[in-house]
PDB file of N, CA and C in Angstrom:
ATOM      1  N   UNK A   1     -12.212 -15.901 -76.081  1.00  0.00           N
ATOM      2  CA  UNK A   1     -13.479 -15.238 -75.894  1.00  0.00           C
ATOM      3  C   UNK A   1     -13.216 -13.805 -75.435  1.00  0.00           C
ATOM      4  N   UNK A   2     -13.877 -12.785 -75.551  1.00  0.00           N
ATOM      5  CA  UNK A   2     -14.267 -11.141 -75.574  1.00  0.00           C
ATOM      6  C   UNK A   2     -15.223 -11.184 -74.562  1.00  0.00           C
ATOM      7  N   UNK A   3     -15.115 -10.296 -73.891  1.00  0.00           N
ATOM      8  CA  UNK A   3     -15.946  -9.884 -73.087  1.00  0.00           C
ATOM      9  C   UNK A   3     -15.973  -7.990 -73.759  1.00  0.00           C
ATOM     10  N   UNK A   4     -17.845  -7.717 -74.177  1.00  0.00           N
ATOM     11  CA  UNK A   4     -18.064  -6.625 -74.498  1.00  0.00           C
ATOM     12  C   UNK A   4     -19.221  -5.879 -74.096  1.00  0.00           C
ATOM     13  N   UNK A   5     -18.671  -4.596 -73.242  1.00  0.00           N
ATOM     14  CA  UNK A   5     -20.116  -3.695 -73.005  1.00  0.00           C
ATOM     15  C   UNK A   5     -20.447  -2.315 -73.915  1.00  0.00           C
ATOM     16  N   UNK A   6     -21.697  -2.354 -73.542  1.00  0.00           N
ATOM     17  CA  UNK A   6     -21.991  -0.899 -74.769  1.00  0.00           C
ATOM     18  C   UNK A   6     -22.718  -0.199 -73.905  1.00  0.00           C
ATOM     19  N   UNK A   7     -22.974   0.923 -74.331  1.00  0.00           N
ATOM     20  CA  UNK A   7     -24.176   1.189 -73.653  1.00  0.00           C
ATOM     21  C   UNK A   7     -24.707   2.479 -74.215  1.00  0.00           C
ATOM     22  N   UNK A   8     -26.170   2.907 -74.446  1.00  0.00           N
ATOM     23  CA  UNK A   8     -26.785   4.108 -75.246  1.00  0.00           C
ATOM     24  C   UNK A   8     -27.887   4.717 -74.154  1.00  0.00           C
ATOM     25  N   UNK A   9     -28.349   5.570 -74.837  1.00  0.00           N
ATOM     26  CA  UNK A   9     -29.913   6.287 -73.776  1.00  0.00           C
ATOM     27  C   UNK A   9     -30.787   5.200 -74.728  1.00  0.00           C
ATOM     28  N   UNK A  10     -32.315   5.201 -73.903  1.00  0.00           N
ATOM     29  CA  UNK A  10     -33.181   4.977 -74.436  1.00  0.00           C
ATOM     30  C   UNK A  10     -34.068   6.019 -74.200  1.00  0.00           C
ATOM     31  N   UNK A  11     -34.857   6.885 -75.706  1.00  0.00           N
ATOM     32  CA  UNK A  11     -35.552   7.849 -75.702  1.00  0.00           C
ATOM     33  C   UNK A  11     -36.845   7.713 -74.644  1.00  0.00           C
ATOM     34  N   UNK A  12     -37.235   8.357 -73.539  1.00  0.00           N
ATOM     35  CA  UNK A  12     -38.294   8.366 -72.269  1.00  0.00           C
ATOM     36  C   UNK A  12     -39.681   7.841 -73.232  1.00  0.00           C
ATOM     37  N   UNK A  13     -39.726   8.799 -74.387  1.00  0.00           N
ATOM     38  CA  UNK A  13     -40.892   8.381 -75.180  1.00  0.00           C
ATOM     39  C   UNK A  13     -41.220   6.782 -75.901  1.00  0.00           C
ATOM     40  N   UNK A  14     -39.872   6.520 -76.335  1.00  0.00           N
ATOM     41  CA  UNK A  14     -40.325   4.614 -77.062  1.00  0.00           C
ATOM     42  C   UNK A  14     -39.823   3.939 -76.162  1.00  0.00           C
ATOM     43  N   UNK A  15     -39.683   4.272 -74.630  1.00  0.00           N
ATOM     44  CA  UNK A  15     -39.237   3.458 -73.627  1.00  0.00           C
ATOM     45  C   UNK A  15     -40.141   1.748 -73.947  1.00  0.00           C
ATOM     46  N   UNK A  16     -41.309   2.085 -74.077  1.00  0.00           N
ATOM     47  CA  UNK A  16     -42.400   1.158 -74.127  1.00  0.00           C
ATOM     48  C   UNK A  16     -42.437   0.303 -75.419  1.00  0.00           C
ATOM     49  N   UNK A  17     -42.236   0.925 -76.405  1.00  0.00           N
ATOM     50  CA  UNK A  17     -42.225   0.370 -77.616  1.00  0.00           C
ATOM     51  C   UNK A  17     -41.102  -0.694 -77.679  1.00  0.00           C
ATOM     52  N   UNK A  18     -39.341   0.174 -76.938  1.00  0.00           N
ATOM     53  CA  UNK A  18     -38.570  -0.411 -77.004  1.00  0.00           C
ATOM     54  C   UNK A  18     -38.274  -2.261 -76.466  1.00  0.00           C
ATOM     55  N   UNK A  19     -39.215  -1.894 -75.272  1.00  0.00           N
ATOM     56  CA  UNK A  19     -39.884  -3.295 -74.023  1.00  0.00           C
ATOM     57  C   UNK A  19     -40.296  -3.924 -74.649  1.00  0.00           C
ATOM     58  N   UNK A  20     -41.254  -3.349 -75.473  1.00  0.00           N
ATOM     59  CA  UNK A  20     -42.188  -4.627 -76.276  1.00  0.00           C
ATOM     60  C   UNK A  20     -41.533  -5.547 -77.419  1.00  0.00           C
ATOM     61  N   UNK A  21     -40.615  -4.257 -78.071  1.00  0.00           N
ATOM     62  CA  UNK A  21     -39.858  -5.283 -79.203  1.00  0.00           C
ATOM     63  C   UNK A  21     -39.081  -6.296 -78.661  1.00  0.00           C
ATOM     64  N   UNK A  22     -38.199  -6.200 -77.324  1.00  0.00           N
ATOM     65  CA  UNK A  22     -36.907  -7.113 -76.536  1.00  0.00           C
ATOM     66  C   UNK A  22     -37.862  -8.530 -75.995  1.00  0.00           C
ATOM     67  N   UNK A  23     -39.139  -7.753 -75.782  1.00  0.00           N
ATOM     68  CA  UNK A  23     -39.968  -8.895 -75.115  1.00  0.00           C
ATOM     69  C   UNK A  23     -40.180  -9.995 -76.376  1.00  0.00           C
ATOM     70  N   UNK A  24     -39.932  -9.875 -77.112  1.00  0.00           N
ATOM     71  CA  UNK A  24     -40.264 -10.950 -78.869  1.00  0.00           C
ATOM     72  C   UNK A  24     -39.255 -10.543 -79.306  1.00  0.00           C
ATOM     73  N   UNK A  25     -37.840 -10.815 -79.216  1.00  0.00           N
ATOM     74  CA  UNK A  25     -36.908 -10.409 -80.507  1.00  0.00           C
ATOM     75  C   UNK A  25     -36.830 -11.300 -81.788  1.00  0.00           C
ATOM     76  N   UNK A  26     -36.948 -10.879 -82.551  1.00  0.00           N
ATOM     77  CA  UNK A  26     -37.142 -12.333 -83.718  1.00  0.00           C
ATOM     78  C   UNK A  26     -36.178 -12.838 -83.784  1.00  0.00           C
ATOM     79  N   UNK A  27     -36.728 -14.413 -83.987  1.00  0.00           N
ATOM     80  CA  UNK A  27     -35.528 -15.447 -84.074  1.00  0.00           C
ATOM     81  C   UNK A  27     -34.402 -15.428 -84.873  1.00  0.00           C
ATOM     82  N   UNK A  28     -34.751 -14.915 -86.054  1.00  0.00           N
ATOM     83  CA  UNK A  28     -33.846 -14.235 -87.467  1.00  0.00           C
ATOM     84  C   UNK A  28     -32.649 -13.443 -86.867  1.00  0.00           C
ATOM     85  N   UNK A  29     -33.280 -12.438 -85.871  1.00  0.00           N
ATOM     86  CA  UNK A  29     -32.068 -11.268 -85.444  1.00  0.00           C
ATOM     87  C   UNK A  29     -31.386 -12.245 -84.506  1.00  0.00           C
ATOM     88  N   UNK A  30     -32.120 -13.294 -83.841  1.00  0.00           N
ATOM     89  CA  UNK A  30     -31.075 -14.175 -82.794  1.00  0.00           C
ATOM     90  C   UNK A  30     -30.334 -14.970 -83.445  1.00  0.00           C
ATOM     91  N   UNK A  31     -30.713 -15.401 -84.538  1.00  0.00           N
ATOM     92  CA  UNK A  31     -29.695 -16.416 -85.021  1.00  0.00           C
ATOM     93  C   UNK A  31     -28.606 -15.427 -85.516  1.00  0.00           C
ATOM     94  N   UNK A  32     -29.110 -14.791 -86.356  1.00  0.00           N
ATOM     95  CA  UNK A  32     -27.615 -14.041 -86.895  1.00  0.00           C
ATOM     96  C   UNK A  32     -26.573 -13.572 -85.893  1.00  0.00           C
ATOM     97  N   UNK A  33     -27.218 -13.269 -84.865  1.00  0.00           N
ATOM     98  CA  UNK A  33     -26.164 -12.830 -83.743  1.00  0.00           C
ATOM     99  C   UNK A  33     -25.428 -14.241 -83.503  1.00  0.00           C
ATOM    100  N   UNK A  34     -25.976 -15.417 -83.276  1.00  0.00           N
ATOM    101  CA  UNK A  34     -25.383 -16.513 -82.730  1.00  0.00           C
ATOM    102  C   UNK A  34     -24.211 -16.774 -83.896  1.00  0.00           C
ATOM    103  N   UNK A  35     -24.771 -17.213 -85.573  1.00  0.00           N
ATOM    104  CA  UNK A  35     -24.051 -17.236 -86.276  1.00  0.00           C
ATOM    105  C   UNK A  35     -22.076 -16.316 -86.300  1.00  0.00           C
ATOM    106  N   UNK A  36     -22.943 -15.062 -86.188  1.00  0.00           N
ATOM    107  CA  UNK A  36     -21.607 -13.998 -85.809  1.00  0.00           C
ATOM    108  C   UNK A  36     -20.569 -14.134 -84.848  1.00  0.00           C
ATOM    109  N   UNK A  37     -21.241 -15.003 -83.881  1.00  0.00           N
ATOM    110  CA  UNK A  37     -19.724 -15.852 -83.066  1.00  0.00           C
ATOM    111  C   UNK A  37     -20.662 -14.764 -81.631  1.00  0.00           C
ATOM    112  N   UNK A  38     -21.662 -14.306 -81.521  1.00  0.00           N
ATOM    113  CA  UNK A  38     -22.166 -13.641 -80.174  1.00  0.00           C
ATOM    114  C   UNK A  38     -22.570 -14.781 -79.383  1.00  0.00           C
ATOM    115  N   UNK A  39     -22.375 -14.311 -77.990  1.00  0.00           N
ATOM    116  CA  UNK A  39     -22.862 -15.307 -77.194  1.00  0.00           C
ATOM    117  C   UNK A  39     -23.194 -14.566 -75.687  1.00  0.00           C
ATOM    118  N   UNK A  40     -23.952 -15.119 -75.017  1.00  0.00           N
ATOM    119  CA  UNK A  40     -24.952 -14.403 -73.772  1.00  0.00           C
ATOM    120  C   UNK A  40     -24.750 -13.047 -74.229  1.00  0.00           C
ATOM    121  N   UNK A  41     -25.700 -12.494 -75.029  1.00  0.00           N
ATOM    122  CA  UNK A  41     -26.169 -10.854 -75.339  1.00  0.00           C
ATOM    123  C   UNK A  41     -27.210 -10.985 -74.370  1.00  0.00           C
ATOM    124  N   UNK A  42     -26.551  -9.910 -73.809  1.00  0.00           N
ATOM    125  CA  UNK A  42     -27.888  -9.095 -72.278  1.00  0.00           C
ATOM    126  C   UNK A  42     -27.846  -7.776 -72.665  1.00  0.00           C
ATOM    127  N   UNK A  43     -28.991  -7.299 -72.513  1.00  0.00           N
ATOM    128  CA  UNK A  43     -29.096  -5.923 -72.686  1.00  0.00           C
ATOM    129  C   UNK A  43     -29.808  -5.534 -71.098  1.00  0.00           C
ATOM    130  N   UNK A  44     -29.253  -5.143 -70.357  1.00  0.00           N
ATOM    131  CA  UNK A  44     -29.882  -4.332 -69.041  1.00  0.00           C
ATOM    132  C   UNK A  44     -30.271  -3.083 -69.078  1.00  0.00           C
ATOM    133  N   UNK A  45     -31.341  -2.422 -68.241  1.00  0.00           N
ATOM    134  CA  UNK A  45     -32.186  -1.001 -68.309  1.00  0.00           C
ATOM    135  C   UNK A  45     -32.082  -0.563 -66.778  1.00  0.00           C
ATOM    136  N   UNK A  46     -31.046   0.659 -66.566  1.00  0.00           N
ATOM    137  CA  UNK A  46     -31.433   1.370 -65.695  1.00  0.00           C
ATOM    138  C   UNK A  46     -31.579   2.912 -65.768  1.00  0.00           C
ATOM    139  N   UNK A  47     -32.624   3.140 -65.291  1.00  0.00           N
ATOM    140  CA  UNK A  47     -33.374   4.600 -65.935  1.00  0.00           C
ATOM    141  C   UNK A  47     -33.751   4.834 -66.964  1.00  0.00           C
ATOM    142  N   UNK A  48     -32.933   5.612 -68.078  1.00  0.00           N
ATOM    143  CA  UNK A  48     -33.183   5.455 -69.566  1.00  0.00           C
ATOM    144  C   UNK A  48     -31.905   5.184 -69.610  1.00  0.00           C
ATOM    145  N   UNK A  49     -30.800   4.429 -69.452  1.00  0.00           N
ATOM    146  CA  UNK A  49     -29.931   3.906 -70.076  1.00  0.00           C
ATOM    147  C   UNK A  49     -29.610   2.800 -70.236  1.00  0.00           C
ATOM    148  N   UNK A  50     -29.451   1.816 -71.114  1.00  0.00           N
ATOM    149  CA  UNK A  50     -29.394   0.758 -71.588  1.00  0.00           C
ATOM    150  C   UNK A  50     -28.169   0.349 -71.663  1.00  0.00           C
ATOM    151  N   UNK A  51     -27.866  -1.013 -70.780  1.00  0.00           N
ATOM    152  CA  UNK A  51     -26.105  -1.439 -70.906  1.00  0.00           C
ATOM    153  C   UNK A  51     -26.439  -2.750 -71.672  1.00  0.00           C
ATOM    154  N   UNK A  52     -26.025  -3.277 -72.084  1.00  0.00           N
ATOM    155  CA  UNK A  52     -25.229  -4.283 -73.481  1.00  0.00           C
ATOM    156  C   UNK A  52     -24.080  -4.994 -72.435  1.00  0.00           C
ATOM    157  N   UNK A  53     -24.596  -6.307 -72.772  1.00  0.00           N
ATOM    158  CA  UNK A  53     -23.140  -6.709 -72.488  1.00  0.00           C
ATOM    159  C   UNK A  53     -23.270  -8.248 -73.617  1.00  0.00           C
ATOM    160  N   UNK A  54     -21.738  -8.734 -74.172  1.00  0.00           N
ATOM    161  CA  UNK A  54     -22.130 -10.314 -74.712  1.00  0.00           C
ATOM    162  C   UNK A  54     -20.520 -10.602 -74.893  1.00  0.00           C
ATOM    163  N   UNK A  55     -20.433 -11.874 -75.426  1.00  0.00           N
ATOM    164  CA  UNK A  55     -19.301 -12.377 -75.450  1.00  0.00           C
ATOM    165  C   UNK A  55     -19.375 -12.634 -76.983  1.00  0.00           C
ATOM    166  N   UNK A  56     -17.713 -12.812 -76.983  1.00  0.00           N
ATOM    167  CA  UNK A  56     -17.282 -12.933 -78.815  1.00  0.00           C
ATOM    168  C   UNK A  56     -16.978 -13.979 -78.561  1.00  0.00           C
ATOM    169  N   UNK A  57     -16.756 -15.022 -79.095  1.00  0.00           N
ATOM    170  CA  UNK A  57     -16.219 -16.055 -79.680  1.00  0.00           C
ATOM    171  C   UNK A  57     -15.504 -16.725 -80.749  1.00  0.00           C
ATOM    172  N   UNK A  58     -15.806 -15.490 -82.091  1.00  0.00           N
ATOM    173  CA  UNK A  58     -15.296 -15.579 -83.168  1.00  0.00           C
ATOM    174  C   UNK A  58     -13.708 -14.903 -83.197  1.00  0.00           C
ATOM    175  N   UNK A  59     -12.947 -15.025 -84.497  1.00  0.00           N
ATOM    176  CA  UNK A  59     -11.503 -14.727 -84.495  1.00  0.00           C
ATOM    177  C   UNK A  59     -11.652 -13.502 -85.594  1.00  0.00           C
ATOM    178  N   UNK A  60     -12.455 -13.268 -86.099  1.00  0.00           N
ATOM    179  CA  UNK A  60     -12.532 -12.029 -87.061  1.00  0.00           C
ATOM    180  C   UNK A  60     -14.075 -11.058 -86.466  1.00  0.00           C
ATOM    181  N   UNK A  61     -13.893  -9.867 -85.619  1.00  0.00           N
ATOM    182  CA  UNK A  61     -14.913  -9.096 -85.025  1.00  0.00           C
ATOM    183  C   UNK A  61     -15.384  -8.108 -86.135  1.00  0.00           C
ATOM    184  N   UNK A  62     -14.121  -7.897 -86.768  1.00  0.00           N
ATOM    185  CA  UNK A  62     -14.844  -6.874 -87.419  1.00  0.00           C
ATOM    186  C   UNK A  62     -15.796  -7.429 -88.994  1.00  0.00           C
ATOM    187  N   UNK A  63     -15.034  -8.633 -89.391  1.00  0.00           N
ATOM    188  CA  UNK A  63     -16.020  -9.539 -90.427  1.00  0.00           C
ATOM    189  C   UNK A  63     -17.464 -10.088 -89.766  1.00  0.00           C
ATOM    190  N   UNK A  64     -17.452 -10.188 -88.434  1.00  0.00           N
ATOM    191  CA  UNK A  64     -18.469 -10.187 -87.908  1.00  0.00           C
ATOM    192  C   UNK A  64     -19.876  -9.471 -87.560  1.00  0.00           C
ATOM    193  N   UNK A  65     -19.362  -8.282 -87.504  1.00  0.00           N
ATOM    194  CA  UNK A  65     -19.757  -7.042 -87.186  1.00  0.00           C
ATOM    195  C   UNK A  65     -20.523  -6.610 -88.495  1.00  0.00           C
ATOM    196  N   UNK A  66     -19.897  -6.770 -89.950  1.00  0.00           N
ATOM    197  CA  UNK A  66     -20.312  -6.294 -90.932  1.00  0.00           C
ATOM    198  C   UNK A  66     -21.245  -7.498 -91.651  1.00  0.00           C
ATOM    199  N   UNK A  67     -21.027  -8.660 -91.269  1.00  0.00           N
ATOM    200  CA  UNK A  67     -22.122  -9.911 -91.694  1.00  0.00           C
ATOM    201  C   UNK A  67     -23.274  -9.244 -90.741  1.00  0.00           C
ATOM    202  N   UNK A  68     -23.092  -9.205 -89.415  1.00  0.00           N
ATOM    203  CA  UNK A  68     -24.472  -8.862 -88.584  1.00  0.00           C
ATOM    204  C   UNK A  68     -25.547  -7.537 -89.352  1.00  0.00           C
ATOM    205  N   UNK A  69     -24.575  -6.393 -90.251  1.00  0.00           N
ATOM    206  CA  UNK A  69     -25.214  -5.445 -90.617  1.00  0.00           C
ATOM    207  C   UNK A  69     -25.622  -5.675 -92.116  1.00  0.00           C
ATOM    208  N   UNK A  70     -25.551  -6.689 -92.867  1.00  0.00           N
ATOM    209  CA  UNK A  70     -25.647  -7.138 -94.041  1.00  0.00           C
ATOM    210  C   UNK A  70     -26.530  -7.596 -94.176  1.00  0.00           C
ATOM    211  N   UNK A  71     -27.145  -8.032 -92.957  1.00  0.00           N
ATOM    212  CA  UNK A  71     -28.332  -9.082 -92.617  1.00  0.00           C
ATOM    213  C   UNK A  71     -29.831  -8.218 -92.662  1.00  0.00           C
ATOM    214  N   UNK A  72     -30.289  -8.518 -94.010  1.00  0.00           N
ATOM    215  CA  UNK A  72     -32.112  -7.864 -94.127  1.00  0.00           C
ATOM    216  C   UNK A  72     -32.851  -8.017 -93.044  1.00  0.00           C
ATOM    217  N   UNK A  73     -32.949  -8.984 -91.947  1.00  0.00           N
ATOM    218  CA  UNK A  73     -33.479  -8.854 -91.081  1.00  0.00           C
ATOM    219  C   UNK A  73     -33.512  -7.722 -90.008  1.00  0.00           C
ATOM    220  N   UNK A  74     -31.841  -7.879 -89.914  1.00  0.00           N
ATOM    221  CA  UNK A  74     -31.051  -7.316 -88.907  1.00  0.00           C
ATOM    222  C   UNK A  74     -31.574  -5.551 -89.296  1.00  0.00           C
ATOM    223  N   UNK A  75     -31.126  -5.568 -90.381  1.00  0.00           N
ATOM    224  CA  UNK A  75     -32.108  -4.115 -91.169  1.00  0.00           C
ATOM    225  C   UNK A  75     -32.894  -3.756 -91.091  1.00  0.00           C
ATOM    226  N   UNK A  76     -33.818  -4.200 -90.897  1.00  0.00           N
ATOM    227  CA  UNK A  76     -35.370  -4.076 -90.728  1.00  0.00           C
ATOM    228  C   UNK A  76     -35.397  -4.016 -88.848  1.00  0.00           C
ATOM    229  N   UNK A  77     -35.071  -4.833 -87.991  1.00  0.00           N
ATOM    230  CA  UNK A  77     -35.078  -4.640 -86.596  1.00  0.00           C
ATOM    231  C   UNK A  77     -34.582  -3.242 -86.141  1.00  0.00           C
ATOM    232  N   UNK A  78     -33.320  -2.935 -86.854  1.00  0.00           N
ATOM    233  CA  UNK A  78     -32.917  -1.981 -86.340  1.00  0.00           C
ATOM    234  C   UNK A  78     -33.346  -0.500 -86.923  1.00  0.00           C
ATOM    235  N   UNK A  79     -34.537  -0.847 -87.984  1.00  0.00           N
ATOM    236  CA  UNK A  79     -35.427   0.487 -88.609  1.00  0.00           C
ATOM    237  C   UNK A  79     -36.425   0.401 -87.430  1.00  0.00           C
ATOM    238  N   UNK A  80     -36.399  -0.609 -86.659  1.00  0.00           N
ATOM    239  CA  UNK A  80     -37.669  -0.672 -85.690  1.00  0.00           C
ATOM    240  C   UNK A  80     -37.503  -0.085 -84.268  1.00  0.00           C
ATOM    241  N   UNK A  81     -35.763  -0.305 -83.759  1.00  0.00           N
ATOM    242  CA  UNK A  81     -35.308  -0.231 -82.286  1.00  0.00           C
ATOM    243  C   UNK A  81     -34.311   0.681 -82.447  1.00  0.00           C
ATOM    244  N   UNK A  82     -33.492   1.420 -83.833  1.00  0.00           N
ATOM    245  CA  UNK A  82     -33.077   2.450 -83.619  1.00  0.00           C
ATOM    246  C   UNK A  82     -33.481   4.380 -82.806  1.00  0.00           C
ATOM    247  N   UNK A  83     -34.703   4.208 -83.718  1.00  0.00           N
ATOM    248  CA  UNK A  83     -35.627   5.647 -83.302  1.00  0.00           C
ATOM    249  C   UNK A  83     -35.966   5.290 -81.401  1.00  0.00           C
ATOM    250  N   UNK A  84     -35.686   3.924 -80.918  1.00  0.00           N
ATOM    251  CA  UNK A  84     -36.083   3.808 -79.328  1.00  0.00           C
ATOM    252  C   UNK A  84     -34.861   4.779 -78.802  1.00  0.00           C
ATOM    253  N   UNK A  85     -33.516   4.914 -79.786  1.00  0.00           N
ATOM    254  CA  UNK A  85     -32.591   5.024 -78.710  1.00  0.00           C
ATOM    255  C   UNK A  85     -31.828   6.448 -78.820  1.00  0.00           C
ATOM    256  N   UNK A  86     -30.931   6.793 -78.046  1.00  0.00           N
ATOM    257  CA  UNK A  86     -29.987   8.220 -78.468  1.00  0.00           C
ATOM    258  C   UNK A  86     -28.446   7.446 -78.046  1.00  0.00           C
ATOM    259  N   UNK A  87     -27.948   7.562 -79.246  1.00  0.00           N
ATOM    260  CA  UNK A  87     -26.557   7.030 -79.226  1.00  0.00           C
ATOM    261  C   UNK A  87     -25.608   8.401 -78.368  1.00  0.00           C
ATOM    262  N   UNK A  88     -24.755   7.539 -77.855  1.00  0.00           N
ATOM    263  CA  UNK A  88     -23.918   8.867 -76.515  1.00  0.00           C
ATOM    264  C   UNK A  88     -22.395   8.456 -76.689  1.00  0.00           C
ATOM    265  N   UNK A  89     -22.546   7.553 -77.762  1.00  0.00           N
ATOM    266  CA  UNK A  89     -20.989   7.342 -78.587  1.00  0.00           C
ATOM    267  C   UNK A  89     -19.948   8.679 -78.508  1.00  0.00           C
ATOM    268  N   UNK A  90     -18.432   8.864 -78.782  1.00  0.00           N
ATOM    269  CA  UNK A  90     -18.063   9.861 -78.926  1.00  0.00           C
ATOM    270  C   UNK A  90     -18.341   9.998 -80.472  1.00  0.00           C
ATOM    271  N   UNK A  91     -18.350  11.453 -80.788  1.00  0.00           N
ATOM    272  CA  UNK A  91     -18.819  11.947 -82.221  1.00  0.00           C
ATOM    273  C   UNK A  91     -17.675  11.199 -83.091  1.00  0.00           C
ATOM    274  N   UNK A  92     -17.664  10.860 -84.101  1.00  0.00           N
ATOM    275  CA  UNK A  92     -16.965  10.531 -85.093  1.00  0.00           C
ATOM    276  C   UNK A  92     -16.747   9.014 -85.069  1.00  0.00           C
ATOM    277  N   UNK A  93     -17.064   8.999 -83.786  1.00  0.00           N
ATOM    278  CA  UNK A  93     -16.424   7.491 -83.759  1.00  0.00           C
ATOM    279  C   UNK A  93     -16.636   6.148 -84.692  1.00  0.00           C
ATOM    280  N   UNK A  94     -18.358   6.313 -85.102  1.00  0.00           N
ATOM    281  CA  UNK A  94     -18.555   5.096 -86.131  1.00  0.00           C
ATOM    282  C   UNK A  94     -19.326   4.340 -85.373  1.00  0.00           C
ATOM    283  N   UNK A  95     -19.305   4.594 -83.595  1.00  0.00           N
ATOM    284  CA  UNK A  95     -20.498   3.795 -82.570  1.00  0.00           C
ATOM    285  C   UNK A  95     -21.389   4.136 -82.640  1.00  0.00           C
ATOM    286  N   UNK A  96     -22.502   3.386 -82.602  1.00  0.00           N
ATOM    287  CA  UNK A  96     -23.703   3.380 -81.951  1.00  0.00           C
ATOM    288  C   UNK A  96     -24.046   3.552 -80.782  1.00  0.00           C
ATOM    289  N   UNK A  97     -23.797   2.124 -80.014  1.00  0.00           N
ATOM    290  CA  UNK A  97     -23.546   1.831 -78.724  1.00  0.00           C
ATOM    291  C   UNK A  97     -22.307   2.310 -78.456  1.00  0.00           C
ATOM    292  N   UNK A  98     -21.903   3.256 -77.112  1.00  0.00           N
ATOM    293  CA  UNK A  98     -20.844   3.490 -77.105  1.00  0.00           C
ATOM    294  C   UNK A  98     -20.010   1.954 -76.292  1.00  0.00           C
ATOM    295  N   UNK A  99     -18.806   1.989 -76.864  1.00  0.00           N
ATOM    296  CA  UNK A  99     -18.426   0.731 -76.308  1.00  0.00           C
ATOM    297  C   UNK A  99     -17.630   1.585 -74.571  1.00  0.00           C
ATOM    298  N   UNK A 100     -17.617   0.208 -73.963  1.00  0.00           N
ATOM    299  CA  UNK A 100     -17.065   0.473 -72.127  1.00  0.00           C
ATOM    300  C   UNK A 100     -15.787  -0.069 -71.937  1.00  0.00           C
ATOM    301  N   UNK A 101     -14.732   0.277 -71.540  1.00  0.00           N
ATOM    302  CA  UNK A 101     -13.727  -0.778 -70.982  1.00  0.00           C
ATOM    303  C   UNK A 101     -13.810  -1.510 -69.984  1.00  0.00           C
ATOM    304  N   UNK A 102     -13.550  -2.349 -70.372  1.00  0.00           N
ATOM    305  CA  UNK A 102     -13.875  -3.397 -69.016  1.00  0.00           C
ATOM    306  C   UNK A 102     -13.008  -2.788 -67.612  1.00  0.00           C
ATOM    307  N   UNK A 103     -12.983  -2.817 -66.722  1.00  0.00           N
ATOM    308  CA  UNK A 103     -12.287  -2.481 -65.757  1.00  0.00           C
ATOM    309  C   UNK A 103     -11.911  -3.322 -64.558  1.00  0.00           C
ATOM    310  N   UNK A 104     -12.439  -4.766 -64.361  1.00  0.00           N
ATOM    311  CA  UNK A 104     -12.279  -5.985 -63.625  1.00  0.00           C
ATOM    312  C   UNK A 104     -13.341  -6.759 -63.996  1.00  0.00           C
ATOM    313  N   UNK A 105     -12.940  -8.028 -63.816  1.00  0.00           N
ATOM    314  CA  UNK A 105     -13.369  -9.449 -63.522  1.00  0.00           C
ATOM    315  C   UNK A 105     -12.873 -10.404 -62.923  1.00  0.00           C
ATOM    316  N   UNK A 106     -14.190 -11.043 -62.360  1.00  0.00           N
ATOM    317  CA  UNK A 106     -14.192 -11.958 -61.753  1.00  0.00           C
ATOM    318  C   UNK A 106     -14.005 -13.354 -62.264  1.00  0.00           C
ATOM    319  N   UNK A 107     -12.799 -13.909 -62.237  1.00  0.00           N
ATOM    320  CA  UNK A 107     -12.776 -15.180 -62.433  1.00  0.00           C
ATOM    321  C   UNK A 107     -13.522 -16.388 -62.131  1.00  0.00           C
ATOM    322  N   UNK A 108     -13.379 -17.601 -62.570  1.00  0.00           N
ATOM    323  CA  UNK A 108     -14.275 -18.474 -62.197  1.00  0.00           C
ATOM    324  C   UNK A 108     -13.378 -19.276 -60.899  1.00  0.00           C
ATOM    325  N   UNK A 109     -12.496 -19.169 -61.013  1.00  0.00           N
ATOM    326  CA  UNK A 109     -11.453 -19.926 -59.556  1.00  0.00           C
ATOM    327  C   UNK A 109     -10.621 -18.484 -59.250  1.00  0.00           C
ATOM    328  N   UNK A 110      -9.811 -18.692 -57.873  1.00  0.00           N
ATOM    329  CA  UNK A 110      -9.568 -18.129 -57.363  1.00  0.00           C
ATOM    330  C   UNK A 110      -8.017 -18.539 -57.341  1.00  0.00           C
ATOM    331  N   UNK A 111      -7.301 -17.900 -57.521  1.00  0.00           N
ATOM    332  CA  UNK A 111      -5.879 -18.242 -57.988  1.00  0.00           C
ATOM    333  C   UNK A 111      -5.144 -19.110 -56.621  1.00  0.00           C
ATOM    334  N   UNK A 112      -4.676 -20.356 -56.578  1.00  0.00           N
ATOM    335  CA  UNK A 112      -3.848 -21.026 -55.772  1.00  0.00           C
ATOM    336  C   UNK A 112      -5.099 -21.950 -55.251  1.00  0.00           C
ATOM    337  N   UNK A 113      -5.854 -21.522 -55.680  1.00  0.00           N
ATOM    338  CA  UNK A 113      -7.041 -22.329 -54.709  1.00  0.00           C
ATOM    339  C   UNK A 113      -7.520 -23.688 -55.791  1.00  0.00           C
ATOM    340  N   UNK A 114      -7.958 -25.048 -54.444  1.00  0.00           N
ATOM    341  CA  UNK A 114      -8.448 -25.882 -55.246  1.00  0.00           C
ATOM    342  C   UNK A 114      -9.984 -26.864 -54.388  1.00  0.00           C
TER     343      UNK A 114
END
């Protein structure tokens, strides 16, 4: 499993629009994510910036990645929740969301301990 964060602006103006779409995401865009090997996708909001976080599960990310964008649904959502956002990716990169390095975690046990 992957552990992955992203994170973009959300434009001050479709702040609202953006709320309303997350508040109903269609089931279509959830399944395909599930299909793609995603798992607990959170998207958190502080100020106008939006952090992403979810887990991989699958063994091919980037065949993943390009099934998720293949997807007519997925197409259509993101003609809907792109214009919410300002990508802060580095230029060239090919991101959207800029991706984060992880920098620690917390395990579920505590090493030596039982």
């Amino acid at each position: 499993m992957q552990r992955h964060g992203c994170v973009i602006r959300l434009r001050p103006d479709q702040r609202e629009t953006y709320l309303r779409l997350h508040a109903e995401v269609w089931p279509s865009v959830e399944q395909t994510l599930r299909e793609a090997n995603f798992r607990n996708y959170t998207i958190f909001l502080h100020g106008d910036l939006l952090f992403g976080y979810y887990e991989y599960v699958g063994d091919d990310y980037e065949a993943d990645l390009r099934f998720i964008a293949a997807d007519p649904q997925t197409q259509e959502w993101w003609k809907l929740t792109d214009p919410c956002q300002e990508s802060i990716a580095e230029p060239g990169s090919g991101d959207w969301w800029a991706p984060m390095r992880e920098v620690w975690h917390l395990t579920d046990e505590a090493p030596g301990r039982s």
